[in-house]
C-alpha atoms as a PDB file:
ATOM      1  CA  UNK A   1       0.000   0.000   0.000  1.00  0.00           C
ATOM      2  CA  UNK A   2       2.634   2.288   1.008  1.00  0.00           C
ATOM      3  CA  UNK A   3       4.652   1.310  -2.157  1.00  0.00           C
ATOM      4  CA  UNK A   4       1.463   2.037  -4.355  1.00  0.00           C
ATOM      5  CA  UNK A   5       1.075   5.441  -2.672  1.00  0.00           C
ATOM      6  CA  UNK A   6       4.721   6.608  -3.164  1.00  0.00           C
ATOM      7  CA  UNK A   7       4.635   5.513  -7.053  1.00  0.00           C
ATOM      8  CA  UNK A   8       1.123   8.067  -7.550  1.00  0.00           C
ATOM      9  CA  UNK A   9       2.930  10.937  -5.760  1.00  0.00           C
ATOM     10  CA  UNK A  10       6.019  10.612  -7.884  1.00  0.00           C
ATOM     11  CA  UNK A  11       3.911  10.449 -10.923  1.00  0.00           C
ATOM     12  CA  UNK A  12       1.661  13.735  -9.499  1.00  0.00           C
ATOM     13  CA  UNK A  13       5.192  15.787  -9.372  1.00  0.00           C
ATOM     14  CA  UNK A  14       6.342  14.438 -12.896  1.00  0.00           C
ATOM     15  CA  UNK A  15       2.812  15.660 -14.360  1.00  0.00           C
ATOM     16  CA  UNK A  16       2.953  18.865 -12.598  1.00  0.00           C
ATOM     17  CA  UNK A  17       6.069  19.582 -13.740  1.00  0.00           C
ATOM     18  CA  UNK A  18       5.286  18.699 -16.717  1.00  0.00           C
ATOM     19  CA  UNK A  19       2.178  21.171 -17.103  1.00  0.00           C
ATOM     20  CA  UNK A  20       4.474  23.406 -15.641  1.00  0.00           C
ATOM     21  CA  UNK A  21       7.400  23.647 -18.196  1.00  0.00           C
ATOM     22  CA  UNK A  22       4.813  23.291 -21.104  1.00  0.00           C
ATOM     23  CA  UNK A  23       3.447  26.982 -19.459  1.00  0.00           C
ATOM     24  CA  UNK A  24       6.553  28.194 -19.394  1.00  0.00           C
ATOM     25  CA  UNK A  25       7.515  27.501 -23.385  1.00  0.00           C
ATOM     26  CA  UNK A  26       4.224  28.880 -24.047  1.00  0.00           C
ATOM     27  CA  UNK A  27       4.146  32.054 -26.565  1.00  0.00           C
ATOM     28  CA  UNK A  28       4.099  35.491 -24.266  1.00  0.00           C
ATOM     29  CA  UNK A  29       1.452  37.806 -25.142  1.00  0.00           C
ATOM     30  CA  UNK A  30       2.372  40.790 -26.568  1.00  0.00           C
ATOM     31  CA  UNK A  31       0.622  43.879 -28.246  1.00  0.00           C
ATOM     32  CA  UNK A  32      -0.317  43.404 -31.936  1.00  0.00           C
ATOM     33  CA  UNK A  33       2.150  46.136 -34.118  1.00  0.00           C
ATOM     34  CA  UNK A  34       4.765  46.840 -30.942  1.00  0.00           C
ATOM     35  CA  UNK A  35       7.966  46.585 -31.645  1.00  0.00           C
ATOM     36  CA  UNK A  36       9.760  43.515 -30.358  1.00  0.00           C
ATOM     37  CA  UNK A  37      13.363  43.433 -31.526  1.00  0.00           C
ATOM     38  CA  UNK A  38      15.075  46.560 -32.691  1.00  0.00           C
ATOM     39  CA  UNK A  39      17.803  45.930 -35.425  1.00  0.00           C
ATOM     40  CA  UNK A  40      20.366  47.699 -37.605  1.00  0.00           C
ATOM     41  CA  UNK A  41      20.886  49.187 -40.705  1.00  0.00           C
ATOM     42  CA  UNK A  42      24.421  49.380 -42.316  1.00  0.00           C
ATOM     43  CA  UNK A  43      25.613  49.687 -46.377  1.00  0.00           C
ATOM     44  CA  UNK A  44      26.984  47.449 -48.263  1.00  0.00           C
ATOM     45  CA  UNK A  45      29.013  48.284 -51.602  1.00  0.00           C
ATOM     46  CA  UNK A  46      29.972  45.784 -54.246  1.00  0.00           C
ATOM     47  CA  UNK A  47      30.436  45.445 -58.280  1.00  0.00           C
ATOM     48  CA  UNK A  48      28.669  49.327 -58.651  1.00  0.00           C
ATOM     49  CA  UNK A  49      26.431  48.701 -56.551  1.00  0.00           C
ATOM     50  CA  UNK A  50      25.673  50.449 -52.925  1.00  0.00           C
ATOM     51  CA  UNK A  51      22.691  48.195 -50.863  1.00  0.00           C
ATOM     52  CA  UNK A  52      21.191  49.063 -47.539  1.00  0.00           C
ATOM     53  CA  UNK A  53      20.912  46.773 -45.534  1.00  0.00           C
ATOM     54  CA  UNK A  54      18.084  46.522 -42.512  1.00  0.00           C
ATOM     55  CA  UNK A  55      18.138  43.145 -40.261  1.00  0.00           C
ATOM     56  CA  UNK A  56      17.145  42.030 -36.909  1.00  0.00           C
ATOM     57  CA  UNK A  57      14.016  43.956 -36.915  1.00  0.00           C
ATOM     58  CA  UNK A  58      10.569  42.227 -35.448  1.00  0.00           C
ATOM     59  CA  UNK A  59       7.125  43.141 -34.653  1.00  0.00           C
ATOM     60  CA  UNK A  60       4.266  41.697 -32.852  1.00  0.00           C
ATOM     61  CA  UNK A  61       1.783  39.494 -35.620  1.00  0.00           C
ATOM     62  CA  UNK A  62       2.974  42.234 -38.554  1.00  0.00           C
ATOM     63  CA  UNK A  63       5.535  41.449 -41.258  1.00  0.00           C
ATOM     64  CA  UNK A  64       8.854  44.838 -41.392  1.00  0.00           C
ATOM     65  CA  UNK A  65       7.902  47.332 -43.638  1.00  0.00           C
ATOM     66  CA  UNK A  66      10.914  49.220 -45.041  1.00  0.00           C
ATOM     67  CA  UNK A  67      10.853  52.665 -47.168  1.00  0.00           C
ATOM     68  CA  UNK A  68      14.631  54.103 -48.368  1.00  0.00           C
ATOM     69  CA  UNK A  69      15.892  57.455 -48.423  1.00  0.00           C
ATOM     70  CA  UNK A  70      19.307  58.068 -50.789  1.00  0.00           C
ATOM     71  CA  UNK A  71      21.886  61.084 -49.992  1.00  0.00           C
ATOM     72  CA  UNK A  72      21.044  60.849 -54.059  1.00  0.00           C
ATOM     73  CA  UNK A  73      17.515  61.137 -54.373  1.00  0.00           C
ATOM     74  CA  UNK A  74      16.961  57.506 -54.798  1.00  0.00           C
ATOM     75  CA  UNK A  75      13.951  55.349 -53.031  1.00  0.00           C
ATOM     76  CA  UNK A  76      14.986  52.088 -53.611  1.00  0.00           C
ATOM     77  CA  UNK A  77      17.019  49.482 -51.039  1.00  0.00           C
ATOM     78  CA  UNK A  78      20.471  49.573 -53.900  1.00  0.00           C
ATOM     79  CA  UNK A  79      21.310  52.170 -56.238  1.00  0.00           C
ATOM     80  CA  UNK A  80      24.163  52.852 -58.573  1.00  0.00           C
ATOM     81  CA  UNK A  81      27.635  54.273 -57.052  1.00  0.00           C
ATOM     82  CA  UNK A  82      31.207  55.037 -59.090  1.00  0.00           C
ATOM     83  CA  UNK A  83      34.214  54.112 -57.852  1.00  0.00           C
ATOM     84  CA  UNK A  84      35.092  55.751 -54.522  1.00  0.00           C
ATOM     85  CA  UNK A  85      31.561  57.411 -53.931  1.00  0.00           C
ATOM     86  CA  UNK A  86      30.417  58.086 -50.465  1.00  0.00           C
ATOM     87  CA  UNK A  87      26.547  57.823 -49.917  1.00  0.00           C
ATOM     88  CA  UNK A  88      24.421  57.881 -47.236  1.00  0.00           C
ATOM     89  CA  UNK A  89      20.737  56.610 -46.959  1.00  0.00           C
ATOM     90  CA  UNK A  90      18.029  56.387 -44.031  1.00  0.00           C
ATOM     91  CA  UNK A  91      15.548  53.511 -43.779  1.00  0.00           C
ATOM     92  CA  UNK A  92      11.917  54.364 -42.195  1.00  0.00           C
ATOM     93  CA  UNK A  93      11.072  50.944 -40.661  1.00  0.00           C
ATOM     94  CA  UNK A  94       7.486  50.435 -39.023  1.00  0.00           C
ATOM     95  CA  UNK A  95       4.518  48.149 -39.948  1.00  0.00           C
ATOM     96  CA  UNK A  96       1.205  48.324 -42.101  1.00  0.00           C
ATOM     97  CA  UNK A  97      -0.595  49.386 -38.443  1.00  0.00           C
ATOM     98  CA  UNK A  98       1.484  51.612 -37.000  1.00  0.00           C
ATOM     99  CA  UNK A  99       3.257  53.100 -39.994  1.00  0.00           C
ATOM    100  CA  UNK A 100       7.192  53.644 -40.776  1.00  0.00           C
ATOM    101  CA  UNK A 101       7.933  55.393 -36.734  1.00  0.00           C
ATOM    102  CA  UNK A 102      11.288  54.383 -36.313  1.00  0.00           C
ATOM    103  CA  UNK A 103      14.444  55.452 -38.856  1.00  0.00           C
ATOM    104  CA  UNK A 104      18.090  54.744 -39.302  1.00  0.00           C
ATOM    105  CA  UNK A 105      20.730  56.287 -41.113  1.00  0.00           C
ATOM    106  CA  UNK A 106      24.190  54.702 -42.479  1.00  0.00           C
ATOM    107  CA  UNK A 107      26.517  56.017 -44.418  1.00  0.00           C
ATOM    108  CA  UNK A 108      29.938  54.696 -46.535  1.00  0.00           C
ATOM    109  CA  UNK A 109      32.158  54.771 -49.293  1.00  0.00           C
ATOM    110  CA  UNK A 110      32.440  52.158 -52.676  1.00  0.00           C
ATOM    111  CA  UNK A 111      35.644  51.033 -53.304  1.00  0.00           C
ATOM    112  CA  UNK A 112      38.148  53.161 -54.803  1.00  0.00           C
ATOM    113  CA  UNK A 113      39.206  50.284 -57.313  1.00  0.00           C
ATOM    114  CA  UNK A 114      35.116  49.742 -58.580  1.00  0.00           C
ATOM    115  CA  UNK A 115      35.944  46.712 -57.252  1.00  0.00           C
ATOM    116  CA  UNK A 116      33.455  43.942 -55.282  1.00  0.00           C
ATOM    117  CA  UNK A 117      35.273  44.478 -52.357  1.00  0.00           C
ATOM    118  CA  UNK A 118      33.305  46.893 -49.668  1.00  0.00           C
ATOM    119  CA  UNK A 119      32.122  47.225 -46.052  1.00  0.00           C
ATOM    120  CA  UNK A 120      29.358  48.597 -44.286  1.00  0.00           C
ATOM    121  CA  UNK A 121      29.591  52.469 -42.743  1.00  0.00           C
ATOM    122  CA  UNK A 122      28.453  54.071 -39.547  1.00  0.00           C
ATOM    123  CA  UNK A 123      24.906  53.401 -38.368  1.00  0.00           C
ATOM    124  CA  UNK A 124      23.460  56.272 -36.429  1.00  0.00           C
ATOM    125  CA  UNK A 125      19.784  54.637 -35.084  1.00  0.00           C
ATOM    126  CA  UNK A 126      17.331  57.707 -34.699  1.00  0.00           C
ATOM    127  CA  UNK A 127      14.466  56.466 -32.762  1.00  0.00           C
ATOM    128  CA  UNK A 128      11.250  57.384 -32.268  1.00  0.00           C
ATOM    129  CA  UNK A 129      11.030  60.155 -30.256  1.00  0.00           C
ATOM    130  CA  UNK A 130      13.810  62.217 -31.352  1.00  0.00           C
ATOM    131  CA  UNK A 131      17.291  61.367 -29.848  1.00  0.00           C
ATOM    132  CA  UNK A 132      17.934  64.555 -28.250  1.00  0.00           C
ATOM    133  CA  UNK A 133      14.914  66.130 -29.077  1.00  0.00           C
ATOM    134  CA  UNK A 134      17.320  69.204 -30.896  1.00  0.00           C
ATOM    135  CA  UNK A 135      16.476  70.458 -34.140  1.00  0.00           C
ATOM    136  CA  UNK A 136      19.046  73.279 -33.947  1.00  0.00           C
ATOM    137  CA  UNK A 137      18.676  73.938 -37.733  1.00  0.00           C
ATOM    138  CA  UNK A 138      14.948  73.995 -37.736  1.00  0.00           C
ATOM    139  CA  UNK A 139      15.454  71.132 -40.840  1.00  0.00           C
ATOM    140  CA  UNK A 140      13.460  68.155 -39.379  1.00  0.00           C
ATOM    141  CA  UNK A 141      16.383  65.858 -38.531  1.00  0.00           C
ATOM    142  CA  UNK A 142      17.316  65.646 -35.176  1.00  0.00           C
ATOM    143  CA  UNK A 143      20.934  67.252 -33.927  1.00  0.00           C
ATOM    144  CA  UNK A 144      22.419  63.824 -33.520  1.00  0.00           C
ATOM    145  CA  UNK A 145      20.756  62.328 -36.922  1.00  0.00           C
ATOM    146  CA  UNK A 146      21.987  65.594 -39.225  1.00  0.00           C
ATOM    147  CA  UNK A 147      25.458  65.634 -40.908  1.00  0.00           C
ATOM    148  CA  UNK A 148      24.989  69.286 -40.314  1.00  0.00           C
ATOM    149  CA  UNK A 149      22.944  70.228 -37.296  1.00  0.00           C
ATOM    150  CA  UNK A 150      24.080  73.995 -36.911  1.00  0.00           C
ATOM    151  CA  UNK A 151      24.517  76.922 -39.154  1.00  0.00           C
ATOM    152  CA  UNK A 152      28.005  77.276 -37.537  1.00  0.00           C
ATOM    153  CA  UNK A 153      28.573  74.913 -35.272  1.00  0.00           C
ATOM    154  CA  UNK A 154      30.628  74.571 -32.195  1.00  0.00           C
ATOM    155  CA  UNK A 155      33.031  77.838 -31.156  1.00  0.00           C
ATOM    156  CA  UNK A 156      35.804  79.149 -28.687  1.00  0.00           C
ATOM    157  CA  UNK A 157      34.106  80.311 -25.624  1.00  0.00           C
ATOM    158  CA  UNK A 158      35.817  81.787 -22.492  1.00  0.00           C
ATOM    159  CA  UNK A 159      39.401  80.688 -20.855  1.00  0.00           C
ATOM    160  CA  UNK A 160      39.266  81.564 -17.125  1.00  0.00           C
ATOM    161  CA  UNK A 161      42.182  81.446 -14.400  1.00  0.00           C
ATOM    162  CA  UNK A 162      41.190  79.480 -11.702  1.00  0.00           C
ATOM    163  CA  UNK A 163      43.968  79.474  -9.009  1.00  0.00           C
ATOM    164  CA  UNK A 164      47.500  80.279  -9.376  1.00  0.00           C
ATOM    165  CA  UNK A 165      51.124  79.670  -7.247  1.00  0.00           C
ATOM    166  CA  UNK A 166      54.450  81.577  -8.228  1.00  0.00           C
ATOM    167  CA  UNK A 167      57.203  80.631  -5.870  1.00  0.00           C
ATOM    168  CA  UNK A 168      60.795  81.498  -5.389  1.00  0.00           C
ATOM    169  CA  UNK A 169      63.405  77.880  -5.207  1.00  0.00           C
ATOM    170  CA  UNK A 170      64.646  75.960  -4.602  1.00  0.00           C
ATOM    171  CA  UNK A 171      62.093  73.710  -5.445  1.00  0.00           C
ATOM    172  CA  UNK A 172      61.650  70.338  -5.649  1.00  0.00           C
ATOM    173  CA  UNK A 173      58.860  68.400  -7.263  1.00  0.00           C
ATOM    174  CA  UNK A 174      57.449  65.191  -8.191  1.00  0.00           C
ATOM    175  CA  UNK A 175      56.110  64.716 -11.643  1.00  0.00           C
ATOM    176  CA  UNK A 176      54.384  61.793 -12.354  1.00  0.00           C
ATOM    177  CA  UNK A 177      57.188  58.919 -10.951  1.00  0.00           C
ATOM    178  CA  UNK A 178      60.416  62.005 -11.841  1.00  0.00           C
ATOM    179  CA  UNK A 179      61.311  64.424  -9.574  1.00  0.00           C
ATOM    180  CA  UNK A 180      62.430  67.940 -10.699  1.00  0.00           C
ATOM    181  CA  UNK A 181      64.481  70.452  -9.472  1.00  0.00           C
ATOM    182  CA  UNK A 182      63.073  74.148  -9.411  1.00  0.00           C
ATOM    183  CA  UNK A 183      67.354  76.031  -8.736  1.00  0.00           C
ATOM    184  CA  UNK A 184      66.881  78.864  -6.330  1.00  0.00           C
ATOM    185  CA  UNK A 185      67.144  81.597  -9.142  1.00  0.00           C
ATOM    186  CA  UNK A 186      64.171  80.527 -10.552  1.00  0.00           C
ATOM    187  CA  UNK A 187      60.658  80.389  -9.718  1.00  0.00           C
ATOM    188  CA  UNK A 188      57.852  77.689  -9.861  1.00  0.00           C
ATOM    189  CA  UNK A 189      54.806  78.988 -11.604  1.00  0.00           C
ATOM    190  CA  UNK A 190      51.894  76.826 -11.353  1.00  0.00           C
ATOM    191  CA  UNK A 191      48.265  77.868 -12.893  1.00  0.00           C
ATOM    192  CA  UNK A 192      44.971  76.290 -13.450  1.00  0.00           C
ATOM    193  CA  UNK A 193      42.287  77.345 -16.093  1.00  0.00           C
ATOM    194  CA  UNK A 194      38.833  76.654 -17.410  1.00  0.00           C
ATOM    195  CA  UNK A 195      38.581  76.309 -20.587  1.00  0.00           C
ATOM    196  CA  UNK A 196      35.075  76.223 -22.212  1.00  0.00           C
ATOM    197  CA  UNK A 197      33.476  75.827 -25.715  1.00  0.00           C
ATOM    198  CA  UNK A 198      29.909  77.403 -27.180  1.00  0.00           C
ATOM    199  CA  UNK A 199      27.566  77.041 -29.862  1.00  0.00           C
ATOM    200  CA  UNK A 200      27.761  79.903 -32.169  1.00  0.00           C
ATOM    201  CA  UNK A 201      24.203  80.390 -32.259  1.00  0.00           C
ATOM    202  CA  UNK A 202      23.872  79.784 -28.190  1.00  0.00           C
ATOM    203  CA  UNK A 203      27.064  81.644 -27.703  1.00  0.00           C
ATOM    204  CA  UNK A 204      26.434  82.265 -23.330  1.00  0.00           C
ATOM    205  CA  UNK A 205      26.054  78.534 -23.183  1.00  0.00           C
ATOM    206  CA  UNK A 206      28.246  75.857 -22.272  1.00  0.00           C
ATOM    207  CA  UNK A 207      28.777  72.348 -23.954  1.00  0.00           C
ATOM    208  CA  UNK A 208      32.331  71.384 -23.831  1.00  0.00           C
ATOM    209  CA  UNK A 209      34.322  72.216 -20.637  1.00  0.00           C
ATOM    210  CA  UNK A 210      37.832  70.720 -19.236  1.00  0.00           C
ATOM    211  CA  UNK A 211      40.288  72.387 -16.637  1.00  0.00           C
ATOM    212  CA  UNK A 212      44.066  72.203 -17.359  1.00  0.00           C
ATOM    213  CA  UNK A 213      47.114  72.614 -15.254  1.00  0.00           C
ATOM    214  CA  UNK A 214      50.403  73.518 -16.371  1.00  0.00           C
ATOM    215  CA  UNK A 215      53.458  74.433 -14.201  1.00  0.00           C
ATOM    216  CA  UNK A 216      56.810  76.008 -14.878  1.00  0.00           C
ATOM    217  CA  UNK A 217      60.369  77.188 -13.780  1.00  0.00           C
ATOM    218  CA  UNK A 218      61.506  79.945 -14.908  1.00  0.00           C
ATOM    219  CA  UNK A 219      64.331  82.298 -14.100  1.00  0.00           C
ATOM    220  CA  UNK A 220      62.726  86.145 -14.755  1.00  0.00           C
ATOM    221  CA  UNK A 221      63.322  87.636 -17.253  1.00  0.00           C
ATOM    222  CA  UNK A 222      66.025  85.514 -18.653  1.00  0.00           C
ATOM    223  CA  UNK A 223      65.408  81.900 -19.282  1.00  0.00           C
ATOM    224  CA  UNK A 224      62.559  78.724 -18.952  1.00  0.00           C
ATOM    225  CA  UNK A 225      64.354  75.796 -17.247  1.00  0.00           C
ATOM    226  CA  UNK A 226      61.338  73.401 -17.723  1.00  0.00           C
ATOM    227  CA  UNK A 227      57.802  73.075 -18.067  1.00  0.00           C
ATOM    228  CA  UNK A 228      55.150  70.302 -17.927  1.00  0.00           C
ATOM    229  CA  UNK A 229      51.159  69.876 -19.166  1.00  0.00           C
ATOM    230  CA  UNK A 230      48.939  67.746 -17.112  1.00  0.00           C
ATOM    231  CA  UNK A 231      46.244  66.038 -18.115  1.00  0.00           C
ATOM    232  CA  UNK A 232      42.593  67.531 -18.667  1.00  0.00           C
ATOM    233  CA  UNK A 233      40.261  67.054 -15.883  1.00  0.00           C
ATOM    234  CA  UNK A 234      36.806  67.885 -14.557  1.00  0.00           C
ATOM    235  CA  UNK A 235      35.246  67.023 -18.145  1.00  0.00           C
ATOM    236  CA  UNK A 236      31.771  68.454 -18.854  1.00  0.00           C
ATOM    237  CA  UNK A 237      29.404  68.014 -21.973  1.00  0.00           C
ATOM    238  CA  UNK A 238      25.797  69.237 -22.596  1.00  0.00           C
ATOM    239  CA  UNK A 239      23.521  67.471 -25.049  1.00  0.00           C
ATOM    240  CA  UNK A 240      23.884  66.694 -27.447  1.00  0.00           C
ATOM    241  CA  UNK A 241      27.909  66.905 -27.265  1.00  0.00           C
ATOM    242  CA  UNK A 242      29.794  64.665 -26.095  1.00  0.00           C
ATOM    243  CA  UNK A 243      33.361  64.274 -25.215  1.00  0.00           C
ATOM    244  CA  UNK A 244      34.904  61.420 -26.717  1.00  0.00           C
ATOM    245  CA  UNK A 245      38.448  62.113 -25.846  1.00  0.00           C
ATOM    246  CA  UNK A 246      40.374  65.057 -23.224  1.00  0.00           C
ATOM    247  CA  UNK A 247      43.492  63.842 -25.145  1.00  0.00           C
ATOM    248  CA  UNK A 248      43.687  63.135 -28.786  1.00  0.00           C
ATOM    249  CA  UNK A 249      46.843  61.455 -29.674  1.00  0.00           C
ATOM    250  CA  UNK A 250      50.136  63.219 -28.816  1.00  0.00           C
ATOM    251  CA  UNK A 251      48.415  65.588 -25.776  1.00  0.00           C
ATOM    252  CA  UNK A 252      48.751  67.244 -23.565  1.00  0.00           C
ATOM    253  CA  UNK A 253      52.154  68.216 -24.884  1.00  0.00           C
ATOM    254  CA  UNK A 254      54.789  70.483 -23.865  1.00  0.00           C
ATOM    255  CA  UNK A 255      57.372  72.484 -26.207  1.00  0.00           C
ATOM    256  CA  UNK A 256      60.110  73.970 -23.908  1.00  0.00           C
ATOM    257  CA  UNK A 257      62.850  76.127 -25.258  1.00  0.00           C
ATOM    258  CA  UNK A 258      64.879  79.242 -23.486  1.00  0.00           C
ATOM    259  CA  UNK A 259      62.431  81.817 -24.260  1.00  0.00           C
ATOM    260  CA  UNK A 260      59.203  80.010 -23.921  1.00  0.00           C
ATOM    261  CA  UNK A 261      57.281  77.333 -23.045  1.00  0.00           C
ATOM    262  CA  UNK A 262      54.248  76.083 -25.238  1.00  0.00           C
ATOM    263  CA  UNK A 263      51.630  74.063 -23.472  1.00  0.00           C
ATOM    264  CA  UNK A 264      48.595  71.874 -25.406  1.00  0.00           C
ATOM    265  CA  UNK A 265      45.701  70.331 -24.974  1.00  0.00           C
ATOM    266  CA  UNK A 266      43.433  69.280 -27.496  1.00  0.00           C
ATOM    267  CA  UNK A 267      40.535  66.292 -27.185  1.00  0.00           C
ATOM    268  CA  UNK A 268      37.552  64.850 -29.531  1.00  0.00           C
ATOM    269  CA  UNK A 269      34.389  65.869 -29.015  1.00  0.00           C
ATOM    270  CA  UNK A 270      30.658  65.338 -31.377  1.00  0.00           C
ATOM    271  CA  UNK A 271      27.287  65.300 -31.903  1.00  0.00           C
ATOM    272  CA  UNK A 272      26.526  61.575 -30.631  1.00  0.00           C
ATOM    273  CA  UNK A 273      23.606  59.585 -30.545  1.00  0.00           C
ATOM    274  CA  UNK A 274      24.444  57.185 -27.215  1.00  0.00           C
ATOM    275  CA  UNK A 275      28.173  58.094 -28.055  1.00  0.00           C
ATOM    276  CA  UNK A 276      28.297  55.450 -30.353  1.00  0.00           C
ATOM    277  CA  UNK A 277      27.026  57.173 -33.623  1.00  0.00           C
ATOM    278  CA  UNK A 278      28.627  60.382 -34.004  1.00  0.00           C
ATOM    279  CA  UNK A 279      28.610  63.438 -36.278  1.00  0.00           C
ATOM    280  CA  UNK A 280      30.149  67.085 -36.604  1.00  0.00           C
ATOM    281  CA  UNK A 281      33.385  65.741 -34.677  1.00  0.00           C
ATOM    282  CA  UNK A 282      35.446  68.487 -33.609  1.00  0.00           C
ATOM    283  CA  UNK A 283      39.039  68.722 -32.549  1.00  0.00           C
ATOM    284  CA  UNK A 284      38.470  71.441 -29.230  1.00  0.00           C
ATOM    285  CA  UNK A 285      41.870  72.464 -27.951  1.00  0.00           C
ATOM    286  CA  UNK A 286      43.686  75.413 -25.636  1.00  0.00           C
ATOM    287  CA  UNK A 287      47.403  77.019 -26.129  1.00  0.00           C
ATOM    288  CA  UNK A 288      49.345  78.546 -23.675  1.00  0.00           C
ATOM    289  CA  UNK A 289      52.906  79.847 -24.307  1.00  0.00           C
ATOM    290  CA  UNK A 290      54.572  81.389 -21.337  1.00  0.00           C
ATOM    291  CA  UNK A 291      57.614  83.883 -21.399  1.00  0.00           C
ATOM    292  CA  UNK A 292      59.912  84.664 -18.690  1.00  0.00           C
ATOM    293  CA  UNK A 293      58.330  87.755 -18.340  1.00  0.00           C
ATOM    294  CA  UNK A 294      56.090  85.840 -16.623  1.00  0.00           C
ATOM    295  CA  UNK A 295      53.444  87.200 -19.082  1.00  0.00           C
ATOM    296  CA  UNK A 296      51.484  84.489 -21.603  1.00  0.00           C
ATOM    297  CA  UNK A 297      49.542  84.212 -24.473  1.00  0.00           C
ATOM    298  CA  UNK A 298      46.293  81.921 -25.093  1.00  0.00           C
ATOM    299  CA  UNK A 299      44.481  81.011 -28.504  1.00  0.00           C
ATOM    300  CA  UNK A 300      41.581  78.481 -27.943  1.00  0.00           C
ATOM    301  CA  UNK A 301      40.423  76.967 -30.834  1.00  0.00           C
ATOM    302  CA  UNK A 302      37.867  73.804 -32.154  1.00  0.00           C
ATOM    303  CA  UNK A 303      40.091  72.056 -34.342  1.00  0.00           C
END
């Protein structure tokens, strides 16, 4: 008897387990025309031929309903391109229900050769609502979806001193894992400045920000014995820039001679949708050269 009951109750547990895994496999509900996978769209060139490509796209019960839009006026998914020829085009992806809401953009080159060999370019995915929700040129596009979002763009803004130390030597100091030797002639200047980037057309506000730090020894009036550039800090960005790099390759840099030392810092900043699809890259930078005068000159600049 008790043998009899143990085999049922084993045999309960494998059914309910059963039913149990069968609900789990079961189809989820989900609401007819939504979205359920969102995909890509990239270019790809070969034998004359430029094709977009859209994949990975899925919605609930509806078939992916793609319209193209051509840099060259064209409307279908593969046009015609010469050797070397850079094109861009935007696909408007939706369903029957809910119409084309959702667009991407890619853009690339052919081949220089004409030959079949190619790749795919940048894909900048401009969702439904607007990325940043920026039309700055009053065009339609959003800021981070337009290959030219401003009438001007991004400009020099306002370099301010933020603390400074000028002391007599001997000094000595520890740069990075060196130390250096300030003689007691000279004098160790150390200063700190904000340096800040505008729109031209928003000129009193700030989107691109970084403090640098440079410090010197300098006998007055007569001679620089060394110099040295730290490293940007305190980075700031406003939508819909974004700083990609403080220090493009070969910065902060220092230039050090007898009558002057040149200081330089210079980073990568854009117009980025989720910082990985960028456009209207600039190269932002700041130049100090100090005399033993102890006076200086500055030129800010966006590269």
């Amino acid at each position: 008897m008790r043998h009899s009951l143990l085999i049922g109750l084993v045999t309960m547990i494998a059914l309910s387990t059963t039913i149990v895994r069968a609900a789990d496999s079961a189809p989820q509900p989900c609401i007819y025309g939504a979205v359920l996978t969102q995909g890509t769209t990239s270019l790809s060139f070969g034998a004359g031929t430029a094709t977009a490509v859209v994949s990975g796209w899925s919605f609930c019960g509806e078939p992916t309903q793609v319209a193209y839009s051509w840099s060259t006026g064209a409307t279908s998914q593969a046009i015609s391109v010469s050797a070397g020829q850079c094109v861009s085009v935007t696909a408007h992806i939706g369903t029957n229900s809910n119409g084309l809401a959702w667009s991407q953009s890619a853009d690339g080159c052919a081949p220089p050769d004409g030959g079949s060999s190619g790749g795919s370019g940048g894909t900048t995915t401009c969702g439904s609502p607007s990325v940043t929700g920026r039309d700055s040129d009053g065009d339609g596009v959003d800021d981070a979806c337009d290959p030219t979002p401003f009438p001007y763009g991004i400009t020099s803004g306002q370099v301010t001193l933020q603390s400074e130390t000028d002391v007599a030597g001997p000094q000595r100091v520890l740069v990075g894992a060196t130390y250096k030797n300030c003689q007691g002639n000279a004098r160790l200047k150390t200063r700190t400045y904000k340096a800040e980037w505008a729109e031209a057309v928003l000129p009193s506000v700030t989107f691109l920000r970084f403090y640098v730090t440079y410090e010197v020894c300098y006998v007055p009036n007569n001679s620089i014995q060394w110099g040295v550039a730290f490293t940007p800090d305190r980075a700031y960005s406003l939508i819909p820039w974004t700083w990609n790099d403080t220090n493009d390759s070969g910065f902060p840099s220092t230039y050090v001679t007898n009558a002057s030392a040149r200081f330089q810092w210079q980073g990568t900043a854009a117009i980025c949708a989720w910082k990985f699809a960028c456009t209207g890259t600039r190269h932002p930078g700041l130049t100090i050269t100090f005399y033993p005068s102890n006076t200086e000159t500055r030129n800010e600049y966006t590269g």
